[in-house]
N, C-alpha and C. Protein backbone atom coordinates (compact mmCIF):
# COMPACT_ATOMS: atom_id res chain seq x y z
N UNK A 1 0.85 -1.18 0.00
CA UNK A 1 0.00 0.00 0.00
C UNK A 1 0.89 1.23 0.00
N UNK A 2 0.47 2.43 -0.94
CA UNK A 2 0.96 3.15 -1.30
C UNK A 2 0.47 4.25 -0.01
N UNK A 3 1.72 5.20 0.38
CA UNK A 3 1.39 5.90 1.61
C UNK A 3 0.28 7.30 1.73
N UNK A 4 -0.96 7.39 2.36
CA UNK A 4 -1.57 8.01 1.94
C UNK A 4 -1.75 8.99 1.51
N UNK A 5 -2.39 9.73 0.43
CA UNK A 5 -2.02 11.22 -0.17
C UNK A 5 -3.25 11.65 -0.28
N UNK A 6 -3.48 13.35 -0.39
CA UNK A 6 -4.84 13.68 -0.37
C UNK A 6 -5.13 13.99 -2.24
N UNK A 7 -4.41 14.37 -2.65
CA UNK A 7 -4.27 14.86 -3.97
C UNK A 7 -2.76 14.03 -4.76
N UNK A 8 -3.05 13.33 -5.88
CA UNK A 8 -2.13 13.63 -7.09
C UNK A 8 -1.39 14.09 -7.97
N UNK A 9 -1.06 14.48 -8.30
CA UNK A 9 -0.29 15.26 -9.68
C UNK A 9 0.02 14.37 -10.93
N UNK A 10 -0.31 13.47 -11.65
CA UNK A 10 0.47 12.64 -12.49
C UNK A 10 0.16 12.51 -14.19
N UNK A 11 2.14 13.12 -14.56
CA UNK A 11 1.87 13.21 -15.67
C UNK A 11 2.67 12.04 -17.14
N UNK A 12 2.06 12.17 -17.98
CA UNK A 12 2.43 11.11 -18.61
C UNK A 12 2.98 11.32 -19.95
N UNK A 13 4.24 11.08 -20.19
CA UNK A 13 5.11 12.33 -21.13
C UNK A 13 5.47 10.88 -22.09
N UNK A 14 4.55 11.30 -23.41
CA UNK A 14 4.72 9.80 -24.34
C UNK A 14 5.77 10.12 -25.67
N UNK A 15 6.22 9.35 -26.45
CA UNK A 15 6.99 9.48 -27.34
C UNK A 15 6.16 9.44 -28.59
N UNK A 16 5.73 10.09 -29.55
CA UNK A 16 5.01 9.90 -30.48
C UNK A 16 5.55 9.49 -31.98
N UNK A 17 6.65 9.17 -32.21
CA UNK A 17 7.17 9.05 -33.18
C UNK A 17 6.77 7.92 -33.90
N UNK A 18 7.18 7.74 -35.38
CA UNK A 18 6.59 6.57 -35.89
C UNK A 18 6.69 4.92 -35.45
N UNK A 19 8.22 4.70 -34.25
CA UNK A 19 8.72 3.38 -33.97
C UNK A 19 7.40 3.08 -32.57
N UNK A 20 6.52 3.80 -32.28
CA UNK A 20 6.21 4.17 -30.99
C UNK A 20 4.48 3.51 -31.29
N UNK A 21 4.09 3.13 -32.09
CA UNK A 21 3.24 2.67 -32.68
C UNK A 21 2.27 1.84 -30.94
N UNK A 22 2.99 0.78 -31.27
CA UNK A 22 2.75 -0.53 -30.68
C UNK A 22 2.80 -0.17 -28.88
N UNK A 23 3.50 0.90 -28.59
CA UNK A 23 3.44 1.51 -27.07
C UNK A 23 1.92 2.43 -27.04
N UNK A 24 1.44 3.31 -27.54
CA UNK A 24 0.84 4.33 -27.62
C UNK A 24 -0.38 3.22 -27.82
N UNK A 25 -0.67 2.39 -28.61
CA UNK A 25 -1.93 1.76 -28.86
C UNK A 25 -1.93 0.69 -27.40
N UNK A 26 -0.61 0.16 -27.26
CA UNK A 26 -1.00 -0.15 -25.35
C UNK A 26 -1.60 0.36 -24.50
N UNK A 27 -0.88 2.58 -24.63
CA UNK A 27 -1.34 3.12 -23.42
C UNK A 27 -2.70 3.22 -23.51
N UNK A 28 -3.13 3.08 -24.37
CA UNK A 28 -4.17 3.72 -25.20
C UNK A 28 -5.33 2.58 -24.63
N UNK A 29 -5.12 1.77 -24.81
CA UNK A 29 -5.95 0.49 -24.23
C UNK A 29 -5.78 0.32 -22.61
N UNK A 30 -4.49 0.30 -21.87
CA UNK A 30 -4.59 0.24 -20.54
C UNK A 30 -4.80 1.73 -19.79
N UNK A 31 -5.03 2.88 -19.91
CA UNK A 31 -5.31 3.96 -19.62
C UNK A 31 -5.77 3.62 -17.90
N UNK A 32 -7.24 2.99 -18.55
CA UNK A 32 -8.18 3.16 -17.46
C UNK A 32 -7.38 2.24 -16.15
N UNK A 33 -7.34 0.97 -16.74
CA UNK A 33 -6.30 0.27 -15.65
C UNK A 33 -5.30 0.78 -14.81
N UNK A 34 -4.52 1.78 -15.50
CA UNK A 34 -3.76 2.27 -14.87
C UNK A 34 -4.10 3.03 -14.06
N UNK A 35 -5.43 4.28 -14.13
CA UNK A 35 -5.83 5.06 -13.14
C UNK A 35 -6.36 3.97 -12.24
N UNK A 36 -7.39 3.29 -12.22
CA UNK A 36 -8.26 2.08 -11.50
C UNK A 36 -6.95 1.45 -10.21
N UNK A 37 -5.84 1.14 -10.82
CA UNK A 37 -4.46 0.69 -10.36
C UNK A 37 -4.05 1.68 -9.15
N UNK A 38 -4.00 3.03 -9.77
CA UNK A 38 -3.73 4.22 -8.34
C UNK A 38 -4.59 4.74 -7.67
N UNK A 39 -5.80 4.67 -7.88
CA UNK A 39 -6.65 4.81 -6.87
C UNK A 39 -7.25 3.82 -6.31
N UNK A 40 -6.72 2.41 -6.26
CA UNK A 40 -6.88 1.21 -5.70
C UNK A 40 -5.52 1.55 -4.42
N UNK A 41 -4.37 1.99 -4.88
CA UNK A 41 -3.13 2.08 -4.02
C UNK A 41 -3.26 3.27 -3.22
N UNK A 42 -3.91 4.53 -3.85
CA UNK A 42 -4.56 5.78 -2.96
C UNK A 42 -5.65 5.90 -2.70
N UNK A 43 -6.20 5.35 -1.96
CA UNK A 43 -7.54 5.22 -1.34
C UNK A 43 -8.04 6.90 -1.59
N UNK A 44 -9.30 7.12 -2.28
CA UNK A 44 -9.66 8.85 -2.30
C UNK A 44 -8.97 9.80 -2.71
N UNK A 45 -8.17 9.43 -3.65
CA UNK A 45 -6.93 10.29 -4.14
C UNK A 45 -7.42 11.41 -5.13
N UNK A 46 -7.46 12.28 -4.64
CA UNK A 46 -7.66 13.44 -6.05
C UNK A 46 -6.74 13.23 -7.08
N UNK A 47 -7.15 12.55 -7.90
CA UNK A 47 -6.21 12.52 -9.05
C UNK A 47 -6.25 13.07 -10.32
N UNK A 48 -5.14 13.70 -10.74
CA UNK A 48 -5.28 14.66 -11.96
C UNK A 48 -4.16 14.37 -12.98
N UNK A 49 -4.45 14.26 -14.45
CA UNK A 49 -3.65 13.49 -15.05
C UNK A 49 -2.98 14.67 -16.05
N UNK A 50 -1.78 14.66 -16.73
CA UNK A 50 -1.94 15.59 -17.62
C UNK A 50 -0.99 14.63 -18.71
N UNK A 51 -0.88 14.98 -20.10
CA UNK A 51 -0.16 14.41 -21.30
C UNK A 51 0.64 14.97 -22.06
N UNK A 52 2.08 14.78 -21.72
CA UNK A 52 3.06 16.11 -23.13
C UNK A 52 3.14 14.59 -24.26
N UNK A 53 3.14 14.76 -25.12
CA UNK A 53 3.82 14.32 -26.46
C UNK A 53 4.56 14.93 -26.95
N UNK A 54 5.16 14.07 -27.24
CA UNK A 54 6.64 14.63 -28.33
C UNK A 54 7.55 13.74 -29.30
N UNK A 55 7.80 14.52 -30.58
CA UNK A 55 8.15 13.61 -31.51
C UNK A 55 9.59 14.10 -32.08
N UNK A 56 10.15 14.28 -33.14
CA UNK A 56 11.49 14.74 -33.39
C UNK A 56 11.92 16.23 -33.38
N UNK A 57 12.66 17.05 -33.88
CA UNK A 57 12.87 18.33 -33.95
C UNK A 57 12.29 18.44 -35.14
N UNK A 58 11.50 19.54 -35.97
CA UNK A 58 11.42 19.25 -37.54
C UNK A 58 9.76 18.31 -37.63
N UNK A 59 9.75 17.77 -36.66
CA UNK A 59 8.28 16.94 -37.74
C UNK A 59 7.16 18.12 -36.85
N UNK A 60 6.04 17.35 -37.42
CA UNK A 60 4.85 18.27 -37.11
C UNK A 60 4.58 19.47 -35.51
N UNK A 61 4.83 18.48 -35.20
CA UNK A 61 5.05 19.25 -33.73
C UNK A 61 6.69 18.72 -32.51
N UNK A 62 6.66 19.50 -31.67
CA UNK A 62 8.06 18.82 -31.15
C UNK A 62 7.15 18.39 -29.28
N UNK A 63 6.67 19.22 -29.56
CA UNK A 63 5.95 18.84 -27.63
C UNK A 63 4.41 19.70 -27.96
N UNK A 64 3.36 18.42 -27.24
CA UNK A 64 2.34 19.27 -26.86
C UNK A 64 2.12 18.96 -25.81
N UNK A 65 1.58 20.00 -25.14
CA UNK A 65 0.90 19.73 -23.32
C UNK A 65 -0.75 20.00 -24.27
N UNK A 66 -1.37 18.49 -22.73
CA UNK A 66 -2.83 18.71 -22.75
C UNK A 66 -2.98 19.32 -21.27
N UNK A 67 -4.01 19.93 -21.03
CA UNK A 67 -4.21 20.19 -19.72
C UNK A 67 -4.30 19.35 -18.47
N UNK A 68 -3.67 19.28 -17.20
CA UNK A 68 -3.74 18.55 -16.06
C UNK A 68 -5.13 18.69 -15.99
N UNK A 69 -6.07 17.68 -15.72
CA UNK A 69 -7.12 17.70 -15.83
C UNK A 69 -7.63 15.93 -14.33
N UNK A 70 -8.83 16.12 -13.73
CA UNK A 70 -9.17 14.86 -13.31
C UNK A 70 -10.31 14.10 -13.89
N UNK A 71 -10.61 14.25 -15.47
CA UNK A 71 -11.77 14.39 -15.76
C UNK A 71 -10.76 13.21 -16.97
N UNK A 72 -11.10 11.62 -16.87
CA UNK A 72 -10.01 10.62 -17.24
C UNK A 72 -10.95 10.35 -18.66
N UNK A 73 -12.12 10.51 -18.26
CA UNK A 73 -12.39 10.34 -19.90
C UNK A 73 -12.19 11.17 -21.24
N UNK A 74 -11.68 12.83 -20.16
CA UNK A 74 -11.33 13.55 -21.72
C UNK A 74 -9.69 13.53 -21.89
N UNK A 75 -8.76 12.84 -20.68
CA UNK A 75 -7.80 12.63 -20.93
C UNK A 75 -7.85 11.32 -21.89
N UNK A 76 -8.68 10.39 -22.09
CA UNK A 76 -8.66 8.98 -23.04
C UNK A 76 -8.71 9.55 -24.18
N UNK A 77 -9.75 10.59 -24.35
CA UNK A 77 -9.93 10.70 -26.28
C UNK A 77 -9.22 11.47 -26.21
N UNK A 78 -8.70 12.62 -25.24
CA UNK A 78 -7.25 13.36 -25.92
C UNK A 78 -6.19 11.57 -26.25
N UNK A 79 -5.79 11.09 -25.79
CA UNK A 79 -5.00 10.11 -26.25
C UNK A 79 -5.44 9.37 -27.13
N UNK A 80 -6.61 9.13 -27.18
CA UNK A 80 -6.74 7.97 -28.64
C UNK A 80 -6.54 8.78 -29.44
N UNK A 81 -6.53 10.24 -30.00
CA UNK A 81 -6.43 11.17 -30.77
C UNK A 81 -4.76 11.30 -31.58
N UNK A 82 -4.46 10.33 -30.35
CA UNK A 82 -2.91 10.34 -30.76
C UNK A 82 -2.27 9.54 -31.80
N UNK A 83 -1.39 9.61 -32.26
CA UNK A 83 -0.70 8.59 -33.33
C UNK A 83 0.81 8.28 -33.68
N UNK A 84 1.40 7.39 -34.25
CA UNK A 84 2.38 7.43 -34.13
C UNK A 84 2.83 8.29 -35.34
N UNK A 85 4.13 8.79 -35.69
CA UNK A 85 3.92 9.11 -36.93
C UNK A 85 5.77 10.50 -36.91
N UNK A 86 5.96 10.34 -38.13
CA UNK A 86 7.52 11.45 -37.85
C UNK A 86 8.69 10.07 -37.65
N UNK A 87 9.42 10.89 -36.63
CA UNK A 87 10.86 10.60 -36.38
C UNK A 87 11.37 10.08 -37.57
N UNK A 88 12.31 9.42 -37.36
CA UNK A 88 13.92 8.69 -38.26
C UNK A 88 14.50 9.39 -38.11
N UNK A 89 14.82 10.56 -37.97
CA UNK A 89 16.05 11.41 -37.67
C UNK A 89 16.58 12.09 -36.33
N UNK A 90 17.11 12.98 -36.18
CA UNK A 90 17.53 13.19 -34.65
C UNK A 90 17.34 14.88 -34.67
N UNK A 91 17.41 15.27 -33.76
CA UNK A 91 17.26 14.54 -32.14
C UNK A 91 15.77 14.79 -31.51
N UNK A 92 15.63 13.41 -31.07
CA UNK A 92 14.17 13.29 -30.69
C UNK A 92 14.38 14.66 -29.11
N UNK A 93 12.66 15.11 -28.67
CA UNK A 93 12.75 16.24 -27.83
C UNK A 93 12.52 16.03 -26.64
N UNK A 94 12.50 14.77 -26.23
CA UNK A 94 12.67 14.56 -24.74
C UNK A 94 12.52 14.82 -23.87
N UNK A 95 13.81 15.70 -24.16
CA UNK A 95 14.60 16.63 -23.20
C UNK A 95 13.30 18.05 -22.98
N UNK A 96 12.93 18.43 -24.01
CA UNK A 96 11.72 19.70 -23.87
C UNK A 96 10.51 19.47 -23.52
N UNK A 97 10.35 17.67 -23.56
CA UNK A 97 9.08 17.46 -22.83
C UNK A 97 8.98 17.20 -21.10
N UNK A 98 10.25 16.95 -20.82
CA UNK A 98 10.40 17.06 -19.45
C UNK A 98 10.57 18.37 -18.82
N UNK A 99 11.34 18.87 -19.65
CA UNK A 99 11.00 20.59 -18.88
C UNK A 99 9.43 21.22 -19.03
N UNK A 100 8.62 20.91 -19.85
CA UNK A 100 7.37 21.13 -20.07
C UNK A 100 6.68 20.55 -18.93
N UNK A 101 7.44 19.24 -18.25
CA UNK A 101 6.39 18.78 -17.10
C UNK A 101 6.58 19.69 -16.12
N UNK A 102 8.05 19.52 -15.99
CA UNK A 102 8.43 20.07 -14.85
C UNK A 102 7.60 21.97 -14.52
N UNK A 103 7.57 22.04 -15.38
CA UNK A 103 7.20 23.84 -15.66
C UNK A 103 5.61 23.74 -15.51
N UNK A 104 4.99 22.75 -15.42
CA UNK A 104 3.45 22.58 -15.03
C UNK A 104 3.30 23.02 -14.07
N UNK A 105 2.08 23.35 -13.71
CA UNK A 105 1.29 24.03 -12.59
C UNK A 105 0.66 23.08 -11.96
N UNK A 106 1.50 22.38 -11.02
CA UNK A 106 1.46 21.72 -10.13
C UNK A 106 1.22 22.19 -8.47
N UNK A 107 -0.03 21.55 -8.42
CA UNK A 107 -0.99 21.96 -6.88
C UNK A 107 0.29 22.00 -5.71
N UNK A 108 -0.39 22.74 -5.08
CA UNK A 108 1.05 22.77 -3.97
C UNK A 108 0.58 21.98 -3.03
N UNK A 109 -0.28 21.52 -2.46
CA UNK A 109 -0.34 20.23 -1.94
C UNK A 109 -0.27 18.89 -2.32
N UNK A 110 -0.42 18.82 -3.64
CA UNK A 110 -0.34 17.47 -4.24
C UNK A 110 0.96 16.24 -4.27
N UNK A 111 0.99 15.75 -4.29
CA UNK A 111 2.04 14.47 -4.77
C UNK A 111 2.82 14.40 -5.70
N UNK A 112 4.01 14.43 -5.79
CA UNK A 112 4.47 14.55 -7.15
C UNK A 112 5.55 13.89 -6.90
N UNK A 113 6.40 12.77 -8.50
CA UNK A 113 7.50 12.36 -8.32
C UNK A 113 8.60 13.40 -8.28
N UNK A 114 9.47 13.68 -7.41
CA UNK A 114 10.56 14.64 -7.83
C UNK A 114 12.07 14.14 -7.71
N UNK A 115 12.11 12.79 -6.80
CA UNK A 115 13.23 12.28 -6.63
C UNK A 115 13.62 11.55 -7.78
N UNK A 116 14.93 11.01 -8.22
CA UNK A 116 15.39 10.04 -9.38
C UNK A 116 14.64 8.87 -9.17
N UNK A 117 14.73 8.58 -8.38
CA UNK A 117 14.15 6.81 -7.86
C UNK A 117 12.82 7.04 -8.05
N UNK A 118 12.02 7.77 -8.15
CA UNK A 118 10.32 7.87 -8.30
C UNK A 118 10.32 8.01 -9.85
N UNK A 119 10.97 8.15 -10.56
CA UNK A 119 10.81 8.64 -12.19
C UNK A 119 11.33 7.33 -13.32
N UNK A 120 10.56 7.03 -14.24
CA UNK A 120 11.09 6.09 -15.15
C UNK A 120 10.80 6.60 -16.12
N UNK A 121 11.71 6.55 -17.55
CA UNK A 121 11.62 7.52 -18.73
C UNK A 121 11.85 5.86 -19.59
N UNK A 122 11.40 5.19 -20.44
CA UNK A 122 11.53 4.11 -21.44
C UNK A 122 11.02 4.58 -22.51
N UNK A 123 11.96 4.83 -23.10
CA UNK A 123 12.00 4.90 -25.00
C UNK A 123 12.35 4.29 -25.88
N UNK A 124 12.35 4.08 -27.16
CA UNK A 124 13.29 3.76 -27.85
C UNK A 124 14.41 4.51 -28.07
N UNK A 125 15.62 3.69 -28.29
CA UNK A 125 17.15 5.15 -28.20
C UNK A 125 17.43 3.75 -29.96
N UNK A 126 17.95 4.99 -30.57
CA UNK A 126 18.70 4.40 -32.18
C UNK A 126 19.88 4.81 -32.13
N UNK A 127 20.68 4.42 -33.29
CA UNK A 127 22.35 5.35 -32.65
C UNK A 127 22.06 6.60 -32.72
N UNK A 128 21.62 7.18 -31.80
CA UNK A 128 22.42 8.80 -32.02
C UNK A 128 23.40 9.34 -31.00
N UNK A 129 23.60 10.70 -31.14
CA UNK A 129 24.97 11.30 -30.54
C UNK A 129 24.52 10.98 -29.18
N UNK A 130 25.04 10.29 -28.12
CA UNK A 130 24.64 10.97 -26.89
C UNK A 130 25.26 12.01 -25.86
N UNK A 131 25.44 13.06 -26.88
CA UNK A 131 25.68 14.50 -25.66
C UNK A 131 24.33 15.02 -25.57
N UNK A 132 23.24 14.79 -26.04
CA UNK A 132 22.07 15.26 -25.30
C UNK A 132 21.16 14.65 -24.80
N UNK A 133 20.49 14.94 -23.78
CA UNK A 133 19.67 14.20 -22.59
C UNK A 133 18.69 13.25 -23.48
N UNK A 134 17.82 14.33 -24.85
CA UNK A 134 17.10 13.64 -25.62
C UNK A 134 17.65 12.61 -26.54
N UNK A 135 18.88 12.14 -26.55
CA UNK A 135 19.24 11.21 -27.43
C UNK A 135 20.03 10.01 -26.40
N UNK A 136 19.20 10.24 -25.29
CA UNK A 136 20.07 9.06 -24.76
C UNK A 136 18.40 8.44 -24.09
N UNK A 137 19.45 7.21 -23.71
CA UNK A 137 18.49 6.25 -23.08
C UNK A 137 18.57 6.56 -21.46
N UNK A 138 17.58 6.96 -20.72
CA UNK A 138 17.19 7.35 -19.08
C UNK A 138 16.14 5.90 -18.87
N UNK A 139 17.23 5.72 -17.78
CA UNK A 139 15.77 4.53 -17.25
C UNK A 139 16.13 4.91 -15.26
N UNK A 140 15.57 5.90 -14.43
CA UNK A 140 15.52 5.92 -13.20
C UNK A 140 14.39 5.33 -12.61
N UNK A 141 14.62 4.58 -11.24
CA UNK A 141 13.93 4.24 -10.35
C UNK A 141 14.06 4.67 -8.88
């Protein structure tokens, strides 16, 4: 059991590129599970979800924020709305979708991961350069 909290914060920063297909049509299907999952572990949890996407430098868009919102069914069709689509080239934006979380307007009482060990980032990484944050592979717990 997860230790009790009155409020949430949790956001979900996806990779949209074309290799990303087969992840995105997962999240896309386990959504609800996953909320059902944390408010099974937070008993009464105000929970509020929000979504950056992001795909290469150069393709259609590089990061979008949807609004932190607790309202999970308009966070679902904002995500089924989603698709894979772009990348092959570098450098994917990562790196600008995490500062986009971080820069959210996040409740000041709420819950939020901020330590390394609370955060997991899983992408696909291809060869590219890694001197930048977005071209490398992050996996923290």
């Amino acid at each position: 059991m997860i230790k009790q909290v009155s409020a949430l914060d949790l956001v979900l920063v996806l990779d949209t590129t074309g290799s990303m297909g087969d992840e995105i049509s997962y999240l896309q299907s386990e959504l609800d599970s996953i909320v059902t999952r944390v408010k099974s572990q937070v008993r009464n949890v105000d929970l509020r979800v929000r979504l950056i996407v992001y795909r290469d430098e150069g393709d259609e868009y590089v990061t979008r924020s949807f609004p932190l919102s607790g309202d999970i069914a308009a966070l679902r069709a904002t995500l089924d709305r989603q698709d894979a689509s772009g990348g092959g080239d570098t450098p994917e934006a990562v790196d600008r979708a995490i500062i986009a979380a971080e820069r959210m307007q996040w409740r000041s009482g709420a819950t939020k991961a901020r330590r390394p060990e609370q955060v997991e980032i899983i992408r696909k990484v291809g060869s590219y350069n890694a001197g930048r944050c977005g071209n490398t592979e992050v996996a923290m717990r």
